[in-house]
Protein backbone atom coordinates (compact mmCIF):
# COMPACT_ATOMS: atom_id res chain seq x y z
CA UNK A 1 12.48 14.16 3.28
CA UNK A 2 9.40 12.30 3.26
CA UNK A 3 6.81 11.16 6.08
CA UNK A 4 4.45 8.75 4.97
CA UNK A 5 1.33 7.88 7.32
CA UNK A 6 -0.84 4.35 6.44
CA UNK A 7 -4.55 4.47 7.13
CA UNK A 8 -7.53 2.29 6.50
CA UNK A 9 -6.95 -1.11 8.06
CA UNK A 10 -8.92 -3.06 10.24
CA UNK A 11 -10.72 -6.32 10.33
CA UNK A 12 -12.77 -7.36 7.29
CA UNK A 13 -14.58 -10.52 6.65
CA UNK A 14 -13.74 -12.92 3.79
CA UNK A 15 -14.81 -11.50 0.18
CA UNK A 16 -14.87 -8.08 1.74
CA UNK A 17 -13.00 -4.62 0.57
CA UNK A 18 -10.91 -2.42 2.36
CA UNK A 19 -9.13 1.01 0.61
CA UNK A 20 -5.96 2.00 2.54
CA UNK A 21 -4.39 5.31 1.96
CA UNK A 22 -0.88 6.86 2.29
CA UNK A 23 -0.50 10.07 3.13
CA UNK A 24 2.86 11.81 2.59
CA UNK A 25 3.73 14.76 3.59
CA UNK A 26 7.84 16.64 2.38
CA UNK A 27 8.45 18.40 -1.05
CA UNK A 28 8.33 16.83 -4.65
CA UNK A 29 5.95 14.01 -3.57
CA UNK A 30 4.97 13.37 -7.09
CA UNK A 31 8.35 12.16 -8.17
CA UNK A 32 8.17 9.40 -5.89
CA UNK A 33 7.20 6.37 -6.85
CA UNK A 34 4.62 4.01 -4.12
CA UNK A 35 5.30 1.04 -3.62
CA UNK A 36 2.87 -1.07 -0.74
CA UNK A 37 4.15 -3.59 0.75
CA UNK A 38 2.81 -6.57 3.42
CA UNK A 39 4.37 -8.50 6.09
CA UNK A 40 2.26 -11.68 7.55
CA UNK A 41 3.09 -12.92 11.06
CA UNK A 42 6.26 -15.19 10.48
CA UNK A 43 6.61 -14.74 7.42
CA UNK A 44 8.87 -12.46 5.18
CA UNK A 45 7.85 -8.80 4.29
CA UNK A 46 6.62 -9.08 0.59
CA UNK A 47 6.12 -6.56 -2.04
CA UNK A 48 2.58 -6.05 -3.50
CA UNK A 49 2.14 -3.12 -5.62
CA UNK A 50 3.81 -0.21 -7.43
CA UNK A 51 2.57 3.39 -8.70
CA UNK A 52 5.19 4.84 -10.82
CA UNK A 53 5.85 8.73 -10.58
CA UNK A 54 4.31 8.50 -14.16
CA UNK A 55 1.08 5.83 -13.16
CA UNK A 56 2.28 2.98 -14.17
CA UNK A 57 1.16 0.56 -12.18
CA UNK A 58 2.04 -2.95 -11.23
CA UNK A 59 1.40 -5.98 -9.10
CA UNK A 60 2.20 -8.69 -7.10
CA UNK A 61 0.74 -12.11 -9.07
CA UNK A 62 -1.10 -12.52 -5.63
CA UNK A 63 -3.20 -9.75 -5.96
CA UNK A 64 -3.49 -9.04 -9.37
CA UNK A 65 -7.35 -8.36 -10.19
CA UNK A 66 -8.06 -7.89 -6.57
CA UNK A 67 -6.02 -4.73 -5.91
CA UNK A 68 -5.88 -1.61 -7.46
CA UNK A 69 -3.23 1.13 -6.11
CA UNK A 70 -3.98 4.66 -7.24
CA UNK A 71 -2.63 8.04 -6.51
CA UNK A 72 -3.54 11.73 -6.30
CA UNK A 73 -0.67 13.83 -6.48
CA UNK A 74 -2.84 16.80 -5.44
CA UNK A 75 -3.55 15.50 -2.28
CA UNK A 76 -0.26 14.05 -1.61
CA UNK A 77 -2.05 10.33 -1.22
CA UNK A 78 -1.30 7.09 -2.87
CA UNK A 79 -4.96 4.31 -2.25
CA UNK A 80 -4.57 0.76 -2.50
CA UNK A 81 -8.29 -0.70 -2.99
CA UNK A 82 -8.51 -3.80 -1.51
CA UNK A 83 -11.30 -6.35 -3.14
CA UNK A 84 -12.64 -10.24 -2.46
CA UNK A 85 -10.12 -10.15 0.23
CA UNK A 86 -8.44 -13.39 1.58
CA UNK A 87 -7.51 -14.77 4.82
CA UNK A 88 -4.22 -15.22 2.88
CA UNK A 89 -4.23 -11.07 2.90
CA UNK A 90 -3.94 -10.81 6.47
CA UNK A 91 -0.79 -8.71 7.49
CA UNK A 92 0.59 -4.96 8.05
CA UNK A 93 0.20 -3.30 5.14
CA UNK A 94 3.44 -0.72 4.75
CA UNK A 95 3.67 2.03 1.96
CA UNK A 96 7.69 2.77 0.78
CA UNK A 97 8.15 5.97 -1.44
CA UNK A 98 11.44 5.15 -3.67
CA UNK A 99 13.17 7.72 -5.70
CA UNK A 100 16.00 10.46 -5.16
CA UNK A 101 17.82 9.76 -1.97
CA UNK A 102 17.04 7.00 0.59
CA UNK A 103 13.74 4.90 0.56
CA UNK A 104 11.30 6.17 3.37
CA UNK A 105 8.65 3.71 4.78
CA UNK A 106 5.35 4.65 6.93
CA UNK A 107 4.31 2.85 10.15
CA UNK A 108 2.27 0.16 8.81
CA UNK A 109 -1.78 -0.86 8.94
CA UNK A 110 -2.94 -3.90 9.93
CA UNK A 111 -5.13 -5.59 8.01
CA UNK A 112 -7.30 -8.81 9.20
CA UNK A 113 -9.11 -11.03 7.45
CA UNK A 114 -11.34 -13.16 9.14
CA UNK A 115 -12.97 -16.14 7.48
C-alpha cells in the first residue's frame, strides 16, 4: 500500500511559481508511476501531468512549458514546479500513484492564484 501526502500550495500572485511535492510513503515506490492531477471549484477533476516509473514525462496541453513534474526515487517524492502561473491554475492539486494493484490518491493542496 501506498500513502501519498501533497505539500506546497498556497496563494501565489499571477506570473508567480509554486513547487508542490508528494511524498509517499509503502514499499516499491519507484514502480509507481505519478500522475498530478487538479480539480477547480465546479468544475471536473482534470489530469495534468505524468512521471513514468522510467521518467518519462508528460503533460496536460494546459500546462505544457509551464510545469515540470520530477521525481526522486531516493526520497520517495515526486515535485511538480509550477511557473508563470494563471488564475486559470487555481484548484486542489491531487497526486495519484498508478501501477500494481488499486490507484491510491493523497489529500490534495490548494493552490490560488490571485490576479
Amino acid at each position: 500500500q501506498v500513502q501519498l501526502v501533497e505539500s506546497g500550495g498556497g496563494l501565489v500572485q499571477a506570473g508567480g511559481s509554486l513547487r508542490l511535492s508528494c511524498a509517499a510513503s509503502g514499499s516499491f515506490f519507484s514502480i509507481y508511476h505519478i500522475n498530478w492531477y487538479r480539480q477547480a471549484p465546479g468544475k471536473q477533476r482534470e489530469w495534468v501531468a505524468t512521471i513514468t516509473s522510467g521518467g518519462n514525462t508528460n503533460y496536460a496541453d494546459s500546462v505544457k512549458g509551464r510545469f515540470t513534474i520530477s521525481r526522486d526515487n531516493a526520497k520517495n517524492t515526486v515535485y511538480l514546479q509550477m511557473n508563470s502561473l494563471k488564475p486559470e491554475d487555481t484548484a486542489v492539486y491531487y497526486c495519484a500513484a498508478s501501477g500494481p494493484g488499486p490507484v491510491y490518491w493523497g489529500q490534495g493542496t490548494q493552490v490560488t492564484v490571485s490576479s
